[in-house]
Protein backbone atom coordinates (compact mmCIF):
# COMPACT_ATOMS: atom_id res chain seq x y z
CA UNK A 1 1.43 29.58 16.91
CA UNK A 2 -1.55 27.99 19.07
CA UNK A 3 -2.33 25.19 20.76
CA UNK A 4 -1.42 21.84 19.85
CA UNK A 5 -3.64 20.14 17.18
CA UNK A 6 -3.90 16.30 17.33
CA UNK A 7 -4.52 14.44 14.46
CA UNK A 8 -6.00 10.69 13.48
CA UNK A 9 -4.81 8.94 9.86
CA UNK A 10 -7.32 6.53 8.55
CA UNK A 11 -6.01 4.58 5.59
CA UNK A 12 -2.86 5.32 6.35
CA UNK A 13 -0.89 3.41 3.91
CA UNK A 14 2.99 4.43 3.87
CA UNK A 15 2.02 7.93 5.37
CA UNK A 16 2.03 10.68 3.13
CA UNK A 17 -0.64 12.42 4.32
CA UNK A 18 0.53 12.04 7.88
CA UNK A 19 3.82 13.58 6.14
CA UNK A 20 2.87 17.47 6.58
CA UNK A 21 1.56 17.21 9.36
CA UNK A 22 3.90 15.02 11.31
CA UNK A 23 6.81 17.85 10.02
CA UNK A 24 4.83 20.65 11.35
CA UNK A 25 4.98 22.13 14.78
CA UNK A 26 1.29 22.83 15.53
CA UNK A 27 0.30 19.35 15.22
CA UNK A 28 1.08 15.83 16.92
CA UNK A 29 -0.48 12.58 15.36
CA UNK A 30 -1.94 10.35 17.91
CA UNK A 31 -3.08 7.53 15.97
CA UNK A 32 -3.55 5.64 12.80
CA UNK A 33 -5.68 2.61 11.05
CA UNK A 34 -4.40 0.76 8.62
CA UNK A 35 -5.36 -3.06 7.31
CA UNK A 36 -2.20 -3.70 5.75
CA UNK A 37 0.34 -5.56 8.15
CA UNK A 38 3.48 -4.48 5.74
CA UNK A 39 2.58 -0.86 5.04
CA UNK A 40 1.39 -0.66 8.67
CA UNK A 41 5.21 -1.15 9.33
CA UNK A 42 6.92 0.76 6.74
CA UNK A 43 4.09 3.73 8.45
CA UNK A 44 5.87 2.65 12.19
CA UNK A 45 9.18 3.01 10.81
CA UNK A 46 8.93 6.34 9.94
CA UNK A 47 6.24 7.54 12.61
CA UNK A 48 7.35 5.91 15.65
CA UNK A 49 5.62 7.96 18.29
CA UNK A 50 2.09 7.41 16.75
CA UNK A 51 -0.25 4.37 17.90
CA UNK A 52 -0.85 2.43 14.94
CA UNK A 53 -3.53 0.07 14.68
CA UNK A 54 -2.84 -2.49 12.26
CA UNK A 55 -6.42 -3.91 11.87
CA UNK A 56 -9.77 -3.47 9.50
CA UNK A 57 -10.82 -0.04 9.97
CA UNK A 58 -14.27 -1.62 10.85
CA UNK A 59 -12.60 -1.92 14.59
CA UNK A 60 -11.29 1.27 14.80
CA UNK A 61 -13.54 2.81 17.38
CA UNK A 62 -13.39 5.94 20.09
CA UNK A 63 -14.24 3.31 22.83
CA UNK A 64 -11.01 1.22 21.40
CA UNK A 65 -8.48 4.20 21.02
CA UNK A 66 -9.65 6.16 24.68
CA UNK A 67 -9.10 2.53 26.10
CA UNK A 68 -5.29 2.92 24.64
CA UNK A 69 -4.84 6.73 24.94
CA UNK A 70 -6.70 7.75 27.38
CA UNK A 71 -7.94 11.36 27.40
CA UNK A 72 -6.07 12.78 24.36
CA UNK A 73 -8.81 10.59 22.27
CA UNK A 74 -11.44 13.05 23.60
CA UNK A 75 -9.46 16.02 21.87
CA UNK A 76 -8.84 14.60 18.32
CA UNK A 77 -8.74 18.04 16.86
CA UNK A 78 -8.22 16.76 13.26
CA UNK A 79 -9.15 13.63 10.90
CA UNK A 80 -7.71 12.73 7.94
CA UNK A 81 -7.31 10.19 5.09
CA UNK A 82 -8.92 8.49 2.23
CA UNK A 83 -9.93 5.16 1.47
CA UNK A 84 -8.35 2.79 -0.86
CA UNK A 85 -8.96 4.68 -4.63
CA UNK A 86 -8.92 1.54 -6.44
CA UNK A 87 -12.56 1.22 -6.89
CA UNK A 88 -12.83 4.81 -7.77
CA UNK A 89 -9.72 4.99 -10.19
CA UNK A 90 -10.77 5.72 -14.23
CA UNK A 91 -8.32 3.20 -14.24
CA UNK A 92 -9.66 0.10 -12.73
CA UNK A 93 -13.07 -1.67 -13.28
CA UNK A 94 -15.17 0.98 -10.85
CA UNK A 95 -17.36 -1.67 -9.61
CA UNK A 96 -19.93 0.23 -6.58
CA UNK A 97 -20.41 -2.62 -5.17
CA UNK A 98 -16.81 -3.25 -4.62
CA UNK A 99 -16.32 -3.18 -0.29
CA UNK A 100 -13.59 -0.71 -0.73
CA UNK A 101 -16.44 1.71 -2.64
CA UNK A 102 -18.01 1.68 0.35
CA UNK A 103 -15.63 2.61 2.74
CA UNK A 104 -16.61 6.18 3.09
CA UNK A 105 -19.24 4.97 5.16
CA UNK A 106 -17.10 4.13 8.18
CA UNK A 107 -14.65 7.39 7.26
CA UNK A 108 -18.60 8.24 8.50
CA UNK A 109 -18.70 6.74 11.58
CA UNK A 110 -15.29 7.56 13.06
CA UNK A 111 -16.16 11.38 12.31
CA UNK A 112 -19.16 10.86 14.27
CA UNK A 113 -17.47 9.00 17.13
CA UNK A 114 -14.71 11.08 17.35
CA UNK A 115 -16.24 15.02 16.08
CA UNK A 116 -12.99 16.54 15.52
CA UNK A 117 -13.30 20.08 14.52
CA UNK A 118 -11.85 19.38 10.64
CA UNK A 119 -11.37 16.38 8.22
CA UNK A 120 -9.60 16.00 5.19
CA UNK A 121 -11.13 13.40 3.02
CA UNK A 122 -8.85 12.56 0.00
CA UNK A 123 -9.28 10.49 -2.85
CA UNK A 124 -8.63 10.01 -7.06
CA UNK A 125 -10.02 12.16 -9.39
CA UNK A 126 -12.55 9.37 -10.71
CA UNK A 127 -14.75 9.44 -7.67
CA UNK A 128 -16.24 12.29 -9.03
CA UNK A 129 -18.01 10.35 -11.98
CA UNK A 130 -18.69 7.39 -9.95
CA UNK A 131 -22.47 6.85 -10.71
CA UNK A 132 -23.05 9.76 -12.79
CA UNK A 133 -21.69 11.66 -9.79
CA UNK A 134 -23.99 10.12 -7.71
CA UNK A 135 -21.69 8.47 -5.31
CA UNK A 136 -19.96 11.46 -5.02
CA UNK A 137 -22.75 13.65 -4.08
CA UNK A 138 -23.75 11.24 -1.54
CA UNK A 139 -20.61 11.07 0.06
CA UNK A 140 -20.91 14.31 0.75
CA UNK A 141 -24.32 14.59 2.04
CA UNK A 142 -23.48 11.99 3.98
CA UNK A 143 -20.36 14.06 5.79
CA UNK A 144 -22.78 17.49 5.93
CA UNK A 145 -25.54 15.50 8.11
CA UNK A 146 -23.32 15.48 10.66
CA UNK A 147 -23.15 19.28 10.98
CA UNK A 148 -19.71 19.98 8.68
CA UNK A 149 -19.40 22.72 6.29
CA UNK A 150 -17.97 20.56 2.87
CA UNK A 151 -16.04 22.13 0.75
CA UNK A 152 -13.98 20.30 -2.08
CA UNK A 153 -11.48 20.69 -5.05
CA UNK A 154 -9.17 18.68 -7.36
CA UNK A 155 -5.35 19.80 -6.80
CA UNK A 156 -2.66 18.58 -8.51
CA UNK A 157 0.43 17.61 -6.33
CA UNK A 158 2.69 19.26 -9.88
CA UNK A 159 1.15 22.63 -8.56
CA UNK A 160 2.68 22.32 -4.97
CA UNK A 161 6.43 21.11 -6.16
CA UNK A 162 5.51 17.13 -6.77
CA UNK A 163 7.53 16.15 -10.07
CA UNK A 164 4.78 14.68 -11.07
CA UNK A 165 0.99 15.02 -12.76
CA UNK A 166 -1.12 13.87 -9.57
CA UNK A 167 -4.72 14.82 -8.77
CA UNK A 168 -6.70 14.10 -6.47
CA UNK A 169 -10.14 14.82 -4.66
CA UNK A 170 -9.21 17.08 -1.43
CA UNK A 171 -12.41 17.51 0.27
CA UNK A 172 -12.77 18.90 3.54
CA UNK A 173 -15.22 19.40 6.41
CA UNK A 174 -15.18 22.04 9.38
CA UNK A 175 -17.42 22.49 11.90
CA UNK A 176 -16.83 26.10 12.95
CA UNK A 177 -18.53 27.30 9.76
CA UNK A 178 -15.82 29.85 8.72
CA UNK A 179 -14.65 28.57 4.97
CA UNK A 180 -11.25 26.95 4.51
CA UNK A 181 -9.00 27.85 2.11
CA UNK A 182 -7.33 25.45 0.12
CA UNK A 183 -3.67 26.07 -0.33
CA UNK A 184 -2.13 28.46 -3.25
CA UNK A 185 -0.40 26.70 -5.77
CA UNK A 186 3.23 27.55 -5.91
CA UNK A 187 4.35 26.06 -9.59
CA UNK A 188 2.51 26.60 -12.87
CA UNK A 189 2.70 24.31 -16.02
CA UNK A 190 5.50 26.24 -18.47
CA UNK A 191 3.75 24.02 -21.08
CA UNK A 192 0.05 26.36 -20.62
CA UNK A 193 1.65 29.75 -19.35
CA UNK A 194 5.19 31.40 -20.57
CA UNK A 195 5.50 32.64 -16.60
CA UNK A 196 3.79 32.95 -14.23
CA UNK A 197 4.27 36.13 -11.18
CA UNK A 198 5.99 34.32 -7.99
CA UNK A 199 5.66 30.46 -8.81
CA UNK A 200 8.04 28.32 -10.05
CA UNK A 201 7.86 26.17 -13.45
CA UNK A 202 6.72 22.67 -12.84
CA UNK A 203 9.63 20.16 -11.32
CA UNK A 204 10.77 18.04 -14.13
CA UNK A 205 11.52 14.03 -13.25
CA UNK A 206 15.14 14.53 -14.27
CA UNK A 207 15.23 17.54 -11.81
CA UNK A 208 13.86 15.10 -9.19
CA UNK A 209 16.24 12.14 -10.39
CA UNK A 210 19.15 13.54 -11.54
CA UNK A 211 21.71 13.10 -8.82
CA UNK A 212 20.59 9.11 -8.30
CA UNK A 213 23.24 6.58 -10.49
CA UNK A 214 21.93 5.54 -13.37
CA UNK A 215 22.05 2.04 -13.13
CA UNK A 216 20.84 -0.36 -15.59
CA UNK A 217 18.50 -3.17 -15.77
CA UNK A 218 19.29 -5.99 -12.88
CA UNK A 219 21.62 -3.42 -11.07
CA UNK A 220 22.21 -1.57 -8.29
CA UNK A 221 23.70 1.18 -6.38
CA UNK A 222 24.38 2.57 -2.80
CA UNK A 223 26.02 5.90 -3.59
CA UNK A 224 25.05 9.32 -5.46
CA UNK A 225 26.10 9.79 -8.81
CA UNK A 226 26.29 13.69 -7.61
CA UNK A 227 25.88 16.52 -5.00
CA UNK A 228 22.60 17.65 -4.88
CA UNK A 229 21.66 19.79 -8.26
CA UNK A 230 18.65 21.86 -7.16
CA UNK A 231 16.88 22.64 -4.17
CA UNK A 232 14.70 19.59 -4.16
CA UNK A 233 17.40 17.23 -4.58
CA UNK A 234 18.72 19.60 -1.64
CA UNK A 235 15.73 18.53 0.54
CA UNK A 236 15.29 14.93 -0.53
CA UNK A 237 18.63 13.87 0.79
CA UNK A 238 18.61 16.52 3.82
CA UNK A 239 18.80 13.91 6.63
CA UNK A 240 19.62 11.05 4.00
CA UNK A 241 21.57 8.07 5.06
CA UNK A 242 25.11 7.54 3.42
CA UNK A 243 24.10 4.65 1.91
CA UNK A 244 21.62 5.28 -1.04
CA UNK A 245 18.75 2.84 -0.49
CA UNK A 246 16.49 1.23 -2.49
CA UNK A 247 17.35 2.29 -5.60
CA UNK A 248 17.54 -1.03 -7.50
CA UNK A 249 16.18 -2.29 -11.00
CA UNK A 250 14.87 -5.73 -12.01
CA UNK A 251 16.34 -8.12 -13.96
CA UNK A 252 14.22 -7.63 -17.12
CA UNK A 253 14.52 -10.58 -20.14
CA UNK A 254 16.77 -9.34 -22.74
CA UNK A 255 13.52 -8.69 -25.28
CA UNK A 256 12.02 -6.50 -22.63
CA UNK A 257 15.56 -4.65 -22.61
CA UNK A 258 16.28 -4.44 -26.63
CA UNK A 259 12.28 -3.21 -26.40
CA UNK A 260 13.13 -0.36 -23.70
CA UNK A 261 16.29 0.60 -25.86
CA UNK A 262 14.67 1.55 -28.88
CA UNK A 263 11.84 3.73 -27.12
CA UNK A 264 12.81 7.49 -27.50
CA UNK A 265 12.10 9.91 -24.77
CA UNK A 266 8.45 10.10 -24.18
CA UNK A 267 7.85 7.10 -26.50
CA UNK A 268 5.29 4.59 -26.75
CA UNK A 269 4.97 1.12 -28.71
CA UNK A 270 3.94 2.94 -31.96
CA UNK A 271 7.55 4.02 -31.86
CA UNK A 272 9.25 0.54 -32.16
CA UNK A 273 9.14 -1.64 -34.89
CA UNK A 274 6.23 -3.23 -35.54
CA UNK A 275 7.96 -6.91 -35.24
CA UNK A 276 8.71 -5.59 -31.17
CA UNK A 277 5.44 -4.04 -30.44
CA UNK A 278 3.67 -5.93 -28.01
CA UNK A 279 0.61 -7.61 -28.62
CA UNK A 280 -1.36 -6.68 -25.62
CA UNK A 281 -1.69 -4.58 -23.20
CA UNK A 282 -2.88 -0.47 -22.56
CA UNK A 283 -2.21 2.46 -24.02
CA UNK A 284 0.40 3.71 -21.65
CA UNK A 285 2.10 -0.22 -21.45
CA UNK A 286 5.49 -0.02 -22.11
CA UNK A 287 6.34 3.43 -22.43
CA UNK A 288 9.26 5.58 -21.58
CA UNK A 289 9.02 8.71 -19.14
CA UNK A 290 10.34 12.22 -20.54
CA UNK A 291 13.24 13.84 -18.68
CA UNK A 292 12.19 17.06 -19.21
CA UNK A 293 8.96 16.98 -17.85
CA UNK A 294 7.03 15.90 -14.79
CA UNK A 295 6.29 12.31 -14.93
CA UNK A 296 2.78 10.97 -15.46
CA UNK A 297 1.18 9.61 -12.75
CA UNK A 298 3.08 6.77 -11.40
CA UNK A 299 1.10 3.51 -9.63
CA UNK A 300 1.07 0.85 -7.28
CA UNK A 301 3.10 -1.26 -10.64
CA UNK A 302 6.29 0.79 -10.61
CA UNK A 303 8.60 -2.05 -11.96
CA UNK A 304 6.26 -3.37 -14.32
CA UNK A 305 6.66 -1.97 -18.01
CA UNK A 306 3.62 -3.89 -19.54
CA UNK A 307 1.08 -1.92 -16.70
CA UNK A 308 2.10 1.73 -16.90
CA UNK A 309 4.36 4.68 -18.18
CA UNK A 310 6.94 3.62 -16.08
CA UNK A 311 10.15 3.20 -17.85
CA UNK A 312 13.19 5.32 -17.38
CA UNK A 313 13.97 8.51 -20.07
CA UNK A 314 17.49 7.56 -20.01
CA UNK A 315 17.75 3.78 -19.31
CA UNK A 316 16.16 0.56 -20.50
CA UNK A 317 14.60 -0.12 -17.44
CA UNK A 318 11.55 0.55 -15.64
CA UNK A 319 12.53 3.10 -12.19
CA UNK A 320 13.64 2.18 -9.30
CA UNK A 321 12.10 1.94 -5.73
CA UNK A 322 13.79 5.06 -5.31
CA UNK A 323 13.27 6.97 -8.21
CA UNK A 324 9.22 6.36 -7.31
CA UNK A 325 9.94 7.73 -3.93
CA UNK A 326 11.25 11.13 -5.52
CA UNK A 327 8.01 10.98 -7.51
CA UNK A 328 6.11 10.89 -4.67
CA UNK A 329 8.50 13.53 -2.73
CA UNK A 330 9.45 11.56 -0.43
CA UNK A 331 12.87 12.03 1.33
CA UNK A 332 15.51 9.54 1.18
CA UNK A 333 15.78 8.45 4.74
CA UNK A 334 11.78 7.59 4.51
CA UNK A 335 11.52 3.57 5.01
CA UNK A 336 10.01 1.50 3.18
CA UNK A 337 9.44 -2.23 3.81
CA UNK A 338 9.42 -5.82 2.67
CA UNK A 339 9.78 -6.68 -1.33
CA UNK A 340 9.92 -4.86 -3.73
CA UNK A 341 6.69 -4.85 -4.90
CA UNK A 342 5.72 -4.52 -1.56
CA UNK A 343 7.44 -0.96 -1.32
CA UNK A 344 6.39 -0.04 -5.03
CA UNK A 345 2.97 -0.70 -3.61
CA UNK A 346 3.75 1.52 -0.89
CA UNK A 347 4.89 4.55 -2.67
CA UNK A 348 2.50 4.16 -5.67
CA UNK A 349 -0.73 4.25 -3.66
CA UNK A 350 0.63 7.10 -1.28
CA UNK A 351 -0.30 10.93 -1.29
CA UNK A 352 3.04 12.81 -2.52
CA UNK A 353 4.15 14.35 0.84
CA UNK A 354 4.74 17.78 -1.34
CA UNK A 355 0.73 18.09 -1.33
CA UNK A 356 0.27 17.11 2.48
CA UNK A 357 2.70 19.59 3.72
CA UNK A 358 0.72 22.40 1.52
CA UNK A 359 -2.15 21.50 3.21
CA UNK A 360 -0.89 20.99 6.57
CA UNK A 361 -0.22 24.77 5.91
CA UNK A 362 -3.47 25.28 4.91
CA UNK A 363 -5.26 23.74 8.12
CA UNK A 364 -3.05 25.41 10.23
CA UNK A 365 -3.83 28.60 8.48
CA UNK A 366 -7.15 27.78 9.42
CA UNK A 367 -6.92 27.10 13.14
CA UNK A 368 -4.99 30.25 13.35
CA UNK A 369 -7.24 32.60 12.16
CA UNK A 370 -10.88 31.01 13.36
């Protein structure tokens, strides 16, 4: 297989893009940055071995991590991570002279510090048009004056077994000159192609869901309604605990409820009566999920109805912690930590560990053959 590859996690969050590559032999995470005190934790929970540094990434130095680690900082084989997408998102305001715009510039600096031999530089789609493309374009001009070959593309975590419609910037440096090769999808949209030779049809949220209770609003349950169903429910619950966790639901005011009732599958406010529709709010506020397909993408406001597409096919209630954690593919013994916003927050701004594991294939694929 090789030599061990060690790897660095800036932005960390919750870890999903430390996920496929802390499950894969070749590599070993050393460290990881992340501002956040409580997903900082949740990270430690679930990555115990790694040195997390729970601090602005603006002190995140070589000089600070050899002081810690010693001589395994002078081998970082691997960087990856992507600063906080909130000032890129089409959703948000996409102010450029928000700090967290600007954050690419010490992703920057820690390359240069540390010149591992590949980075993966993720990110939301809307970085793209940031400036007329501008930004974009500078970023990476920015990452090639250091001497890396950039290469980058927009995958969808749907393609690589997510259950749902996730895309994001994957771009990626390499200093060896030899191109990467970004990872072949392995599920096509049924909805666009009638079949397609090898690859599965795209994971549907009640394929993802289907085995959790389904509780109803201000409830909650510890056990599964079910044996697992498919093969992802299979691998979700593969080292799961035997008590169900986190998979609770508000306590939503009864007009929120009768409003959630009356929304078929899929629906939005232009279904309900026009006495119940709500006055304010964005297109996707208060609408229902479908069962049969792969949910939209899901955010950092998982329990809120009146912020996104968030509210269950089945029940009149937005989903659970849980149910967000399928989304996002990650397994049921994965830890989350403090409220629940606070793990919503978590999971929503995470990378769906079904696209790091992909390309933790991918740079291993890489390594192996250079």
């Amino acid at each position: 297989m090789g030599a061990p590859l060690t790897v660095i996690d800036l932005f960390s969050g919750v870890g999903g893009l430390s996920y496929g590559f802390a499950n894969h032999p070749r590599f070993s995470i050393i460290a990881a940055n992340e501002i956040l005190p409580k997903m900082a934790k949740a990270y430690s929970l679930n990555h115990p071995s790694v040195k997390m540094y729970v601090d602005d990434v603006v002190n995140f130095s070589f000089d600070r991590v050899y002081a810690d680690l010693g001589e395994s900082a002078k081998q970082v084989d691997i960087i990856v991570g992507g600063p906080p997408c909130q000032a890129y998102s089409t959703v948000g305001k996409r102010w450029a002279d928000d700090p967290r715009a600007q954050l690419f510039l010490e992703y920057h600096r820690i390359l240069k510090e540390f010149q591992p031999k590949l980075f993966v530089f993720e990110n939301v789609k809307g970085m793209l048009s940031m400036q007329g493309g501008e930004l974009f374009k500078g970023v990476v001009a920015l990452f090639e004056s250091l001497g890396y070959r950039v290469q980058y593309t927009v995958l969808n975590a749907a393609d690589y077994g997510a259950p749902q419609i996730r895309e994001r910037i994957i771009l990626v440096g390499t200093q060896q000159g030899k191109e990467f090769s970004y990872p072949e999808p392995t599920h096509y949209n049924p909805q666009q192609l009638q079949k397609s030779e090898g690859k599965l049809p795209y994971l549907t949220l009640g394929e993802a869901i289907g085995d959790l209770p389904l509780i109803g609003a201000g409830s909650e349950s510890f056990a599964y309604a079910s044996e697992p169903q498919n093969e992802f429910q299979r691998r979700m619950r593969r080292r799961a605990p035997e008590k169900l966790m986190d998979h609770n639901s508000p306590n939503n005011n009864a007009n929120l409820v009768k409003i959630m009732q009356l929304l078929p599958d899929g629906g939005t406010p232009l279904d309900l009566p026009e006495e119940l529709r709500p006055t304010s709010g964005y297109k996707n506020t208060y609408s229902r999920l479908w069962w049969d397909k792969p949910s939209t993408t899901i955010t950092r406001n998982l329990s809120t109805p009146s912020s996104s597409r968030c509210i269950h096919p089945k029940a009149p209630r937005p989903l659970t912690t849980r149910e967000g954690a399928r989304l996002q593919c990650f397994p049921d013994e994965y830890q989350f930590y403090g409220s629940r916003s606070d793990r919503n927050l978590q999971i929503g701004n995470a990378v769906p560990t079904c696209l790091s594991v992909a390309l933790a294939q991918a740079v291993e694929r890489y390594f192996s053959t250079s």
